[in-house]
N, C-alpha and C. Protein backbone atom coordinates (compact mmCIF):
# COMPACT_ATOMS: atom_id res chain seq x y z
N UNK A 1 -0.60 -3.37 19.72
CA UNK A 1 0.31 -3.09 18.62
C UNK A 1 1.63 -3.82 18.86
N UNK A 2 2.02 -4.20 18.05
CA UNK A 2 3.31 -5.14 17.74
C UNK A 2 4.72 -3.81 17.48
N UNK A 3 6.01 -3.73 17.85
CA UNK A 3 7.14 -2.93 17.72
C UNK A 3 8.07 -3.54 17.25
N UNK A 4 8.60 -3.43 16.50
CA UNK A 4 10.12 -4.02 15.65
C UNK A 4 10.84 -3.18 15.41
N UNK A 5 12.50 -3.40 15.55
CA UNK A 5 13.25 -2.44 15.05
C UNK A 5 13.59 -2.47 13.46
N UNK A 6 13.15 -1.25 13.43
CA UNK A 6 13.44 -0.97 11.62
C UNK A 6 15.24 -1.27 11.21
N UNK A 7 15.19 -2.23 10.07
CA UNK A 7 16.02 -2.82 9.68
C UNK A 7 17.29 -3.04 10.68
N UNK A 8 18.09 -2.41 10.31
CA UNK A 8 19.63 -2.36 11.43
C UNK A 8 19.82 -1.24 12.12
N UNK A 9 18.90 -0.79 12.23
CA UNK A 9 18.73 0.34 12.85
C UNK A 9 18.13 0.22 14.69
N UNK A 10 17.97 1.46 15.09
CA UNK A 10 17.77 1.47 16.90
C UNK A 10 17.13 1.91 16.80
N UNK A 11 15.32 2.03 16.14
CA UNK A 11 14.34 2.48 16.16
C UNK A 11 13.43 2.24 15.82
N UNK A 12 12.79 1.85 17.26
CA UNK A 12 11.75 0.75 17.76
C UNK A 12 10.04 1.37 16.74
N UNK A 13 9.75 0.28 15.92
CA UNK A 13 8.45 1.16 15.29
C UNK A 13 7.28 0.14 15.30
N UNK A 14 6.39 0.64 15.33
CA UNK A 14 5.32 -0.13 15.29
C UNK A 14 5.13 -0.85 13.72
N UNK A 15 4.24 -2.05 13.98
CA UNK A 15 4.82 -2.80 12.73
C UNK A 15 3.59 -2.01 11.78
N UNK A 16 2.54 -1.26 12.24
CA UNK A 16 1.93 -0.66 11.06
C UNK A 16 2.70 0.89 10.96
N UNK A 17 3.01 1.54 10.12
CA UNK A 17 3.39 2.41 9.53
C UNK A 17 2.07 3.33 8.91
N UNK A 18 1.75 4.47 9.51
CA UNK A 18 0.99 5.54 8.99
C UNK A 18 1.32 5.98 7.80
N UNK A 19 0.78 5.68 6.46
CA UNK A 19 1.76 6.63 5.38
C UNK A 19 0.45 8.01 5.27
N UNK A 20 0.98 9.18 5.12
CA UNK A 20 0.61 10.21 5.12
C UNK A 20 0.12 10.88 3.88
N UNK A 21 0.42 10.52 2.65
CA UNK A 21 0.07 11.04 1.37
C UNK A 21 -1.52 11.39 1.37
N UNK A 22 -2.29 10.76 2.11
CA UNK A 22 -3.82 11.33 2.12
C UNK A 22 -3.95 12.73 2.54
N UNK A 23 -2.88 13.21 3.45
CA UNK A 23 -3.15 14.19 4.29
C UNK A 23 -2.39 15.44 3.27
N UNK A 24 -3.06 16.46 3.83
CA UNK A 24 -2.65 17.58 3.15
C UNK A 24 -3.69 18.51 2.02
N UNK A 25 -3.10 19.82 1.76
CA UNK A 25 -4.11 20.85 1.11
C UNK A 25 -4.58 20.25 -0.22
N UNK A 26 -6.03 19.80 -0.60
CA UNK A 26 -6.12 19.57 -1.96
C UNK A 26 -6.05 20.35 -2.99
N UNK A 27 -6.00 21.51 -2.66
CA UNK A 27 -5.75 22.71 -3.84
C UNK A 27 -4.21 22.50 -3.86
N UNK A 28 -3.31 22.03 -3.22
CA UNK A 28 -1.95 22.29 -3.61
C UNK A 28 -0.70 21.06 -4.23
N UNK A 29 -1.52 20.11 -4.39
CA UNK A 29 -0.83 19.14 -5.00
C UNK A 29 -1.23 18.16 -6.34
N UNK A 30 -0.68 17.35 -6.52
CA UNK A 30 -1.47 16.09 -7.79
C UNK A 30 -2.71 15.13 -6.98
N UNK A 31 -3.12 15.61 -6.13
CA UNK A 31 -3.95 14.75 -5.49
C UNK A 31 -5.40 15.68 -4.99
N UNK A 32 -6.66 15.60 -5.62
CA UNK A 32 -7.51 16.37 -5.18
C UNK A 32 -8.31 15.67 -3.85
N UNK A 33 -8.23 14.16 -3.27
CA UNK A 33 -8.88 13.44 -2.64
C UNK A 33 -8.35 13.57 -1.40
N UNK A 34 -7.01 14.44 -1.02
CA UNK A 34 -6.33 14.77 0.25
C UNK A 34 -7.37 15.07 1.68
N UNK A 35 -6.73 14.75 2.63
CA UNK A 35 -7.83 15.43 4.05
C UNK A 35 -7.00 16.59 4.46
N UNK A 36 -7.99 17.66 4.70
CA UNK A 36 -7.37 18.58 5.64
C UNK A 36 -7.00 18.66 6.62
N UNK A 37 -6.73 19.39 7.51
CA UNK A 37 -5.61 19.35 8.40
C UNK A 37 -6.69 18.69 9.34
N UNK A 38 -7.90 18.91 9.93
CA UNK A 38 -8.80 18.34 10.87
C UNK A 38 -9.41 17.01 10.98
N UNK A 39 -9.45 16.85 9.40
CA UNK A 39 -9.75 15.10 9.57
C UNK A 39 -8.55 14.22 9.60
N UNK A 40 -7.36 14.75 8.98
CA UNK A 40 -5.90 14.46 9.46
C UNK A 40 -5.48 13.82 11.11
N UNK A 41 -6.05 15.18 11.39
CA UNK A 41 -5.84 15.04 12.89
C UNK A 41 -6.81 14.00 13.35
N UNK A 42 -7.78 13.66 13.39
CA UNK A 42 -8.69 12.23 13.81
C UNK A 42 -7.68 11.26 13.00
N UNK A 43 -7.53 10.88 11.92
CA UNK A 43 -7.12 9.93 12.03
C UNK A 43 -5.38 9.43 12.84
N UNK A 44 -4.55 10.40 12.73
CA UNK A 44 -3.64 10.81 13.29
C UNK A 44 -3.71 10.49 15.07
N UNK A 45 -4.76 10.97 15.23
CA UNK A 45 -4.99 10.77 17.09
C UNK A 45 -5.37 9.41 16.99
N UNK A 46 -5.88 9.22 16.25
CA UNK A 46 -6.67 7.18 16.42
C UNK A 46 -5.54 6.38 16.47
N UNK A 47 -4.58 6.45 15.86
CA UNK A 47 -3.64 5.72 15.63
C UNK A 47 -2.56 6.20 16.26
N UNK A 48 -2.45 6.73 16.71
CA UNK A 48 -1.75 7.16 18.11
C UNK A 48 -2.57 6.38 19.41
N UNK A 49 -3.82 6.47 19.81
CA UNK A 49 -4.52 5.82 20.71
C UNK A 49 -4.45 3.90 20.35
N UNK A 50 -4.48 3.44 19.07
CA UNK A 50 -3.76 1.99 19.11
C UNK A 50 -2.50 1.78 18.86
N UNK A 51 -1.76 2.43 19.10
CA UNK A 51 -0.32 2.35 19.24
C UNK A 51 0.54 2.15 18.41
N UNK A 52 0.06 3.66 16.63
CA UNK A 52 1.06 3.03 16.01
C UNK A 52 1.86 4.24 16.44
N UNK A 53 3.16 4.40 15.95
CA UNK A 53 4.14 5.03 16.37
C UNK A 53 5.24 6.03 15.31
N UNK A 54 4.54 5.00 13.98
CA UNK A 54 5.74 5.41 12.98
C UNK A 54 5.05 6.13 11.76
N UNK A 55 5.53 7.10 11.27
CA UNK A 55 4.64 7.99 10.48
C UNK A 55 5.43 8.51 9.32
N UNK A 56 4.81 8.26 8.06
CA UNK A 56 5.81 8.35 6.48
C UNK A 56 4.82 9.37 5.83
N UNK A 57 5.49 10.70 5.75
CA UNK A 57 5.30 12.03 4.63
C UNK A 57 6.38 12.00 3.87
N UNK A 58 5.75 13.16 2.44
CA UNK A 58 7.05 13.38 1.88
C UNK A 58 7.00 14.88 1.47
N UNK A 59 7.83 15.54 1.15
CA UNK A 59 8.27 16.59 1.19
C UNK A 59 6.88 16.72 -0.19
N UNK A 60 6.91 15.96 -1.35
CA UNK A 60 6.28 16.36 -2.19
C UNK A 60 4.64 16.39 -2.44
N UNK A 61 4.19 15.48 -1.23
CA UNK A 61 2.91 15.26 -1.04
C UNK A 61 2.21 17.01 -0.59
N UNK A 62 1.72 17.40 -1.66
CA UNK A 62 0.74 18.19 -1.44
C UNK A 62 0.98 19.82 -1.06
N UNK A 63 2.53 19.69 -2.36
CA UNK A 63 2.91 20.96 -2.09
C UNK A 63 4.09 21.36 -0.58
N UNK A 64 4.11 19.88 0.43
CA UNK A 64 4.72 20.21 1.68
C UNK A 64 3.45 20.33 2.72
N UNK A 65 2.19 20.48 1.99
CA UNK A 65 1.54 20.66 3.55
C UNK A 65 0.83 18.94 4.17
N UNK A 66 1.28 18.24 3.69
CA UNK A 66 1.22 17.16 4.18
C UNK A 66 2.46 16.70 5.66
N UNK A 67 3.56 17.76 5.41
CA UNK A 67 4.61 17.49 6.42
C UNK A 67 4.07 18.54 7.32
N UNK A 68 3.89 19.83 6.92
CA UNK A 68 3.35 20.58 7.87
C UNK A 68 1.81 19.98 8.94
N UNK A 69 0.86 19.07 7.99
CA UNK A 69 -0.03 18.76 8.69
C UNK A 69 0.20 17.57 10.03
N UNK A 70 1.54 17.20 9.16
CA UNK A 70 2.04 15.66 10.24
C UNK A 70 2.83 16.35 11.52
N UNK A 71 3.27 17.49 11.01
CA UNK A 71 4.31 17.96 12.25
C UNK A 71 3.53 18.59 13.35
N UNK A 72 2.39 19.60 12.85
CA UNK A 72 1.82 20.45 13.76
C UNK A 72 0.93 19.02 14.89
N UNK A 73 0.43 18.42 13.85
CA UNK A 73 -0.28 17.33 14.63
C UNK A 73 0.20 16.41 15.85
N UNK A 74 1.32 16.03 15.47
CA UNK A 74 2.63 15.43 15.93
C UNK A 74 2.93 16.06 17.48
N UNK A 75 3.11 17.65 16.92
CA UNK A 75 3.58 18.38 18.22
C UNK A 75 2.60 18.56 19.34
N UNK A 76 1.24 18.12 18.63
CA UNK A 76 0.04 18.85 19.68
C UNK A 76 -0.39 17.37 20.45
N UNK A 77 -0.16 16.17 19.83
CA UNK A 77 -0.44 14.76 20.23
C UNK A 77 0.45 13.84 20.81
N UNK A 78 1.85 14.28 20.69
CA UNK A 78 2.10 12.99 20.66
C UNK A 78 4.04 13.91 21.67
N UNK A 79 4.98 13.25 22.18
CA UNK A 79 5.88 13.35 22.61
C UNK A 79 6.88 13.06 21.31
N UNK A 80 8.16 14.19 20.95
CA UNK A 80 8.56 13.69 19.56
C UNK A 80 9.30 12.57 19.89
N UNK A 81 10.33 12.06 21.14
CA UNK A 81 10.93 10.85 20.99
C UNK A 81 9.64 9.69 21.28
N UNK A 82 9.06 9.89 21.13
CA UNK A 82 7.98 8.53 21.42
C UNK A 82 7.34 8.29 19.86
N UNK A 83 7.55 9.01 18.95
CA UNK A 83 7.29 8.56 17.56
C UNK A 83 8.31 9.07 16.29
N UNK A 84 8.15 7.49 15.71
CA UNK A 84 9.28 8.14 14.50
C UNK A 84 8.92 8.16 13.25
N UNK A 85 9.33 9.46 12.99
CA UNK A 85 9.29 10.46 11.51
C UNK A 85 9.90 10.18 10.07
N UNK A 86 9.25 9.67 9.64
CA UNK A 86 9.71 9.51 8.11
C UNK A 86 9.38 10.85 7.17
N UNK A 87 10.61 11.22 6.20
CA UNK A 87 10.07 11.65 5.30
C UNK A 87 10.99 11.63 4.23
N UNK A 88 10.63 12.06 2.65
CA UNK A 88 11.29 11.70 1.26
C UNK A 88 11.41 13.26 0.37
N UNK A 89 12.90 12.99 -0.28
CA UNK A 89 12.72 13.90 -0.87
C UNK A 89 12.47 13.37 -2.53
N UNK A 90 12.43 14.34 -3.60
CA UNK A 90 12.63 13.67 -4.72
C UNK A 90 14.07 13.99 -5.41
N UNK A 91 14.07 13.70 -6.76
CA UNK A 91 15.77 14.18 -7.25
C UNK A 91 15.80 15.83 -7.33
N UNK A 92 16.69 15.97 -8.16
CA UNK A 92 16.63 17.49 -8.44
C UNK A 92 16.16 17.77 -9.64
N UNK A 93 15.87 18.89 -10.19
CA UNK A 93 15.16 19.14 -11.29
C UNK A 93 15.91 19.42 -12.50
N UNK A 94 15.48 19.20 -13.59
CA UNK A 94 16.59 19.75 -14.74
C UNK A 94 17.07 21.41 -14.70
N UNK A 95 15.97 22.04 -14.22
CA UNK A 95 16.73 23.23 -13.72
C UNK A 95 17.50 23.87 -12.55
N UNK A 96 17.64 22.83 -11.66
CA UNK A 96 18.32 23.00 -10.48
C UNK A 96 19.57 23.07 -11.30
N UNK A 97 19.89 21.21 -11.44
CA UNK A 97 20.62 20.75 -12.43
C UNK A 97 21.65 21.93 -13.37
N UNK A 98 20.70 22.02 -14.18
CA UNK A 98 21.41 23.01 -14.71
C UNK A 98 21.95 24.46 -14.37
N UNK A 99 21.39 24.92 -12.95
CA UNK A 99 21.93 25.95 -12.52
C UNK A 99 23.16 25.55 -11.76
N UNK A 100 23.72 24.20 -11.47
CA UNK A 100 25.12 24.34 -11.09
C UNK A 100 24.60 23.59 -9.53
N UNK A 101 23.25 23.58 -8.87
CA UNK A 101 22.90 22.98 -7.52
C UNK A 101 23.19 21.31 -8.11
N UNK A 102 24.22 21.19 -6.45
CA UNK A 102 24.81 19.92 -6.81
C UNK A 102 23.62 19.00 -5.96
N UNK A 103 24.03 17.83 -6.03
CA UNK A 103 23.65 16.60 -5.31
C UNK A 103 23.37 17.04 -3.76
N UNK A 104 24.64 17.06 -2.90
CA UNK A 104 24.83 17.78 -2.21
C UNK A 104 24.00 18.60 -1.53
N UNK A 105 23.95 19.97 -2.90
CA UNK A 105 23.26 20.85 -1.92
C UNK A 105 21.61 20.64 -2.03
N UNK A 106 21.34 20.01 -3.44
CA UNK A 106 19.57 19.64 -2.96
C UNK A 106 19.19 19.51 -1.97
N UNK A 107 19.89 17.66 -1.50
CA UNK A 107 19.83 17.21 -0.75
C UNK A 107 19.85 17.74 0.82
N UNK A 108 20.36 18.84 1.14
CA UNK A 108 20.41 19.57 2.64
C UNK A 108 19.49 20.62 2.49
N UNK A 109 18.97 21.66 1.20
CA UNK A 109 18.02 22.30 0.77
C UNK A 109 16.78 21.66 1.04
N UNK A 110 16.41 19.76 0.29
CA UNK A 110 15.40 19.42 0.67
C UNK A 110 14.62 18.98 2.32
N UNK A 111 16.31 19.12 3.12
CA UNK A 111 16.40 18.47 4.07
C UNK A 111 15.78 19.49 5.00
N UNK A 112 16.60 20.90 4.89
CA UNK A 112 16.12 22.20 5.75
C UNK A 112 14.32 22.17 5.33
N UNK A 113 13.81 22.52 4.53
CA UNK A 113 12.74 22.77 4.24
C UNK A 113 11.26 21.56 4.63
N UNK A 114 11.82 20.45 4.76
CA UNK A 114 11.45 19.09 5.62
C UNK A 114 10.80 19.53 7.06
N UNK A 115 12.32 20.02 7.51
CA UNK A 115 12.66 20.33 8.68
C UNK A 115 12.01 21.43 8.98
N UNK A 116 11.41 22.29 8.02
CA UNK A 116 10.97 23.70 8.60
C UNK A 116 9.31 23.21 8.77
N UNK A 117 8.87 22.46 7.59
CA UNK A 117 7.66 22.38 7.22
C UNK A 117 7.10 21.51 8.27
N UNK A 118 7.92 20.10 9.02
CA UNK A 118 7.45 19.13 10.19
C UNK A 118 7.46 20.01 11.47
N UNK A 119 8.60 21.22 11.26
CA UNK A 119 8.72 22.09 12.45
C UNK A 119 9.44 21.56 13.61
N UNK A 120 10.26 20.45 13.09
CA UNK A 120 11.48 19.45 14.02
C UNK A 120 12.76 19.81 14.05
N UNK A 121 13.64 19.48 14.70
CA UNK A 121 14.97 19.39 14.65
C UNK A 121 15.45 18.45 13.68
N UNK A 122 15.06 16.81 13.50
CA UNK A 122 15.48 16.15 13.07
C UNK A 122 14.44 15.09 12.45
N UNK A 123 14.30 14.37 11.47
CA UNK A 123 13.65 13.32 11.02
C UNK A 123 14.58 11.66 11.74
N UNK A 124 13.63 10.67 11.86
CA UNK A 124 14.18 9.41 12.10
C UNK A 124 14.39 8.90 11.05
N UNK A 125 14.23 8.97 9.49
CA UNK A 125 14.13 8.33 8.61
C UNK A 125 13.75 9.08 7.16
N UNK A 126 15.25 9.42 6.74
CA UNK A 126 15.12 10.44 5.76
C UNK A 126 15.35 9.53 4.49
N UNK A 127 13.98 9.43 3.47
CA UNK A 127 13.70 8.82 1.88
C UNK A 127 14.45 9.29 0.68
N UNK A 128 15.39 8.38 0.09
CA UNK A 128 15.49 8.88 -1.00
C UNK A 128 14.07 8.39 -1.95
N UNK A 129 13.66 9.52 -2.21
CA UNK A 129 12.20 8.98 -2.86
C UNK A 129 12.27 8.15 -4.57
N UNK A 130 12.79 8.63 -4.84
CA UNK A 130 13.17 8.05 -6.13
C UNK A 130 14.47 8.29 -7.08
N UNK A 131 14.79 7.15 -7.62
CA UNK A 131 16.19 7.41 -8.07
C UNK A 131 16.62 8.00 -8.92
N UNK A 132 17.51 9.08 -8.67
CA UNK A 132 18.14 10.33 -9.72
C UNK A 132 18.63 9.86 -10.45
N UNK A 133 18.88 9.64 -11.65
CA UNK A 133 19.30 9.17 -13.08
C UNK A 133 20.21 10.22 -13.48
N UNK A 134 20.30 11.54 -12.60
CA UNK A 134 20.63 13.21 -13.46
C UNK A 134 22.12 13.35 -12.72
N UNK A 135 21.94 12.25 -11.56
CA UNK A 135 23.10 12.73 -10.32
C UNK A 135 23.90 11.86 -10.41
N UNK A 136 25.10 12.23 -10.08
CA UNK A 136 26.35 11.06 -9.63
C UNK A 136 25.56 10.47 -8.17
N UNK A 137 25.81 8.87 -8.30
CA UNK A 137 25.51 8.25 -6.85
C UNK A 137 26.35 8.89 -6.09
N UNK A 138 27.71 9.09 -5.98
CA UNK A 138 28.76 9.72 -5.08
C UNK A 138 28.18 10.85 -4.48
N UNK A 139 27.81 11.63 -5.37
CA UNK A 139 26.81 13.23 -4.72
C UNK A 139 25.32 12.63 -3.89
N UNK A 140 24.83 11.92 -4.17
CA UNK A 140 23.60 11.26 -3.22
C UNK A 140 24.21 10.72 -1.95
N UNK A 141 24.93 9.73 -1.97
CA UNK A 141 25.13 9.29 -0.88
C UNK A 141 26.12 10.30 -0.05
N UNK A 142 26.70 11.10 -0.63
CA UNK A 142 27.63 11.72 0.05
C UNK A 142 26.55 13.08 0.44
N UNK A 143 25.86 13.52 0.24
CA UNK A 143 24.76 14.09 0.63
C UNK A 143 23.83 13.56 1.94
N UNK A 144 23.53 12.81 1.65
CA UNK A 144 22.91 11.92 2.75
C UNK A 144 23.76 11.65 4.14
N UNK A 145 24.76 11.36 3.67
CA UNK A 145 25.85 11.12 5.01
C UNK A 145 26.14 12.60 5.59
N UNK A 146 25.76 13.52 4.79
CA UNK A 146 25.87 15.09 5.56
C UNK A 146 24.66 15.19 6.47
N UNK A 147 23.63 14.85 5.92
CA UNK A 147 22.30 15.51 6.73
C UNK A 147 22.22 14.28 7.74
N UNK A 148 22.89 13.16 7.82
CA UNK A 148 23.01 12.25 8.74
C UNK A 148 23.94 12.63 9.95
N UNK A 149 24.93 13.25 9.59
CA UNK A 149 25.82 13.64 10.28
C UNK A 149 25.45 14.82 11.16
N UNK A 150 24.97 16.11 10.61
CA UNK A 150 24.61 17.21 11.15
C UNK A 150 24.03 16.91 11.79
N UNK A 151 23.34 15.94 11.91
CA UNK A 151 21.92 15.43 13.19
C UNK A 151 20.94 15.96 13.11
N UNK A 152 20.38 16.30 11.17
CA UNK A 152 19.34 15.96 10.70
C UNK A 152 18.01 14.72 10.65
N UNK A 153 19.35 14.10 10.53
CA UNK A 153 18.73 12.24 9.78
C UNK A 153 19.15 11.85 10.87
N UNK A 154 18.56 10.83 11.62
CA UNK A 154 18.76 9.48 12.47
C UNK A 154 19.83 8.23 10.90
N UNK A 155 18.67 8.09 10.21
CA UNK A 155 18.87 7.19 9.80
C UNK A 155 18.47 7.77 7.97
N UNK A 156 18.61 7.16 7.14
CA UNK A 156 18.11 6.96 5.71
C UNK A 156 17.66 5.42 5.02
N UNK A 157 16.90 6.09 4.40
CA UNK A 157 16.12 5.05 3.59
C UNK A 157 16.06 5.23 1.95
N UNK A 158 15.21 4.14 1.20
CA UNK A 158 15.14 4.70 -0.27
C UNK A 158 13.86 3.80 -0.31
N UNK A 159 13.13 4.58 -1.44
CA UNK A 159 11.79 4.02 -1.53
C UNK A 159 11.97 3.95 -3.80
N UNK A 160 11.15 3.00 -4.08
CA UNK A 160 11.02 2.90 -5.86
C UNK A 160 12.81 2.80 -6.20
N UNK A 161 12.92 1.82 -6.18
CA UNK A 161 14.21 1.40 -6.82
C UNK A 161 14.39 0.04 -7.31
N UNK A 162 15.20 -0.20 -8.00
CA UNK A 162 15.67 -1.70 -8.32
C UNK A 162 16.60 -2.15 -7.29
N UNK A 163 16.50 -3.51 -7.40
CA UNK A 163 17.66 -4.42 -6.14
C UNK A 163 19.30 -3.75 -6.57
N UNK A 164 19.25 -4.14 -7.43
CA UNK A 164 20.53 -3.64 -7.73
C UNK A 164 21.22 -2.42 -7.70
N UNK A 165 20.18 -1.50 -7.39
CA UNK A 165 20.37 0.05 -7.32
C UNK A 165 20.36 0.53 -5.75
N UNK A 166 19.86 -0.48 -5.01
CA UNK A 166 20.29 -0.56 -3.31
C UNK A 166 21.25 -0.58 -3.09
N UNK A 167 21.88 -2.24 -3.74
CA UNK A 167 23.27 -2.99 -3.25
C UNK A 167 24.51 -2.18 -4.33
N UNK A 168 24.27 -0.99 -5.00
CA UNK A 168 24.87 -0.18 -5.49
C UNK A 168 25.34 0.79 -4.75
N UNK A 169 24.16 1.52 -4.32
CA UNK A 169 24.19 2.16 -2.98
C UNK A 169 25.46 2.44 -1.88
N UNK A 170 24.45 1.05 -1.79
CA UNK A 170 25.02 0.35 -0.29
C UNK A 170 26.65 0.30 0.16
N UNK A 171 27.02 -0.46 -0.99
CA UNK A 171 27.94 -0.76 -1.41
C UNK A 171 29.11 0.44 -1.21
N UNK A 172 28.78 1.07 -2.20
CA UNK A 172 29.44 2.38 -2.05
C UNK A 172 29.61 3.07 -0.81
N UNK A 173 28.52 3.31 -0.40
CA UNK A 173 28.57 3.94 1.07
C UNK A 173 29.54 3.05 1.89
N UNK A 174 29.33 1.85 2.61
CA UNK A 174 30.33 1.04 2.89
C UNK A 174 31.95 1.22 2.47
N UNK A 175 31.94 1.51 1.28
CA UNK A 175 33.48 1.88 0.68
C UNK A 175 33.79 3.01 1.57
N UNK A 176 33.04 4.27 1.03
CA UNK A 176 33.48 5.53 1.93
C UNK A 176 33.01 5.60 3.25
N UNK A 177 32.58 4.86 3.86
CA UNK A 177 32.35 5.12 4.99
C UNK A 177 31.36 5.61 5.92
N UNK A 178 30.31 5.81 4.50
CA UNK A 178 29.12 6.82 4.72
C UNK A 178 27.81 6.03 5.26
N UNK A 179 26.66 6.89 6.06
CA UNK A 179 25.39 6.20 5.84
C UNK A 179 24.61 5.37 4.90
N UNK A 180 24.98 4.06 5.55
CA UNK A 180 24.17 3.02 4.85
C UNK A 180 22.38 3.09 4.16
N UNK A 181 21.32 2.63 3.48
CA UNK A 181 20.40 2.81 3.53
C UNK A 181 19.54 1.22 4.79
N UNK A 182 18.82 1.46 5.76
CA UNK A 182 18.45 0.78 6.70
C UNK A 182 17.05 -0.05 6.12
N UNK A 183 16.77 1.07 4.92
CA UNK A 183 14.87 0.42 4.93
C UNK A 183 15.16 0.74 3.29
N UNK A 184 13.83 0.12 2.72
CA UNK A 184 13.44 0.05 1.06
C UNK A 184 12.13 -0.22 1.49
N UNK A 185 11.52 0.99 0.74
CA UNK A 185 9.89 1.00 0.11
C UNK A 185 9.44 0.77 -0.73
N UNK A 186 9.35 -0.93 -1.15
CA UNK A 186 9.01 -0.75 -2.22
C UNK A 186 7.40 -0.41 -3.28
N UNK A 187 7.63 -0.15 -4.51
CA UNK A 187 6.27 0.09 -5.06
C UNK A 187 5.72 -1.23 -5.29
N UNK A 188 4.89 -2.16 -4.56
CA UNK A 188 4.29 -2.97 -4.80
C UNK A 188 2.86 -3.08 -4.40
N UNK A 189 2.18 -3.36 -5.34
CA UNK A 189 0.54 -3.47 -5.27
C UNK A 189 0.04 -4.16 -6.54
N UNK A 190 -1.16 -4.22 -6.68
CA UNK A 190 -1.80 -5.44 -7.61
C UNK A 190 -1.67 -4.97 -9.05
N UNK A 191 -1.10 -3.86 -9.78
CA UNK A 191 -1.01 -3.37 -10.58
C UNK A 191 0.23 -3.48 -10.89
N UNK A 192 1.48 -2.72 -10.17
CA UNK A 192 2.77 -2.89 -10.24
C UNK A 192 3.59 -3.56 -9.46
N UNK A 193 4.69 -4.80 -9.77
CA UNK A 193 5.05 -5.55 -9.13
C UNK A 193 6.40 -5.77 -9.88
């Protein structure tokens, strides 16, 4: 296996990346083709035995038990500083929204519950999964630089965005001072490009 450090960041990952969305309860999400927690775990140990290292869930895959299946697995296989943890939240909902939950507090809400469900202290690589249209950027990034700070997040990322909605970002954060984004996931495959 080949190791590179993810973007500008100090965390050494293997250049294949585990993404996790297969894994998890099929009764509990948009996905009925999910593995349970046992065939999870085979593939999970295999790729641990060729040396990948770096592993991407998201909070929304499968109800959360896709993070629970990566964490328990995680804890029983593997040493946690010897592999790094990705995971994503999504925006907030029109009824969060409208109950007055800011940017802010989603964002450390989605962060605790991450955190409960992997059963970690901290993620290496916390996703903005897709871009809030509902939120001030100021409340995202200034959110993010909290759960970065608390010593939640190592680092942040954003996955499904436009270029311009990075270097928007980015940008900003840089102004205030806040956590940069290190990585972009983008949606590309033979369909969407």
């Amino acid at each position: 296996m080949q190791y590179i450090k993810l973007g500008n960041s100090k965390l050494r990952v293997s250049r294949i990346c585990m993404g996790c969305m297969g894994f998890g309860d099929a009764g509990k999400g948009q996905h009925t083709w999910t593995l349970d927690e046992a065939h999870s775990r085979e593939i999970i140990k295999r790729g641990l035995e060729l040396g990948v290292n770096f592993f991407d869930t998201a909070a929304a895959y499968q109800g959360g038990t896709s993070e629970q299946y990566v964490g328990r697995i995680l804890r029983e296989l593997a040493v946690r500083e010897d592999v790094a943890v990705a995971t994503k939240f999504l925006p907030r909902t029109r009824e969060e929204a409208e109950s007055g939950i800011t940017g802010q507090q989603h964002i450390m809400h989605m962060m605790d519950k991450s955190l409960q469900n992997l059963g970690m202290d901290y993620v290496d690589l916390y996703i903005y999964h897709m871009w809030d249209y509902g939120t001030p950027l100021y409340e995202i990034m200034e959110g993010l630089n909290a759960v970065v700070k608390a010593g939640k997040a190592r680092y942040i990322g954003i996955s499904n965005c436009f270029a311009w909605q990075l270097a928007k970002a980015n940008a900003l954060a840089e102004k205030e001072g806040f956590a940069k984004f290190i990585s972009v996931q983008g949606h590309y495959n033979l369909i969407f490009r």
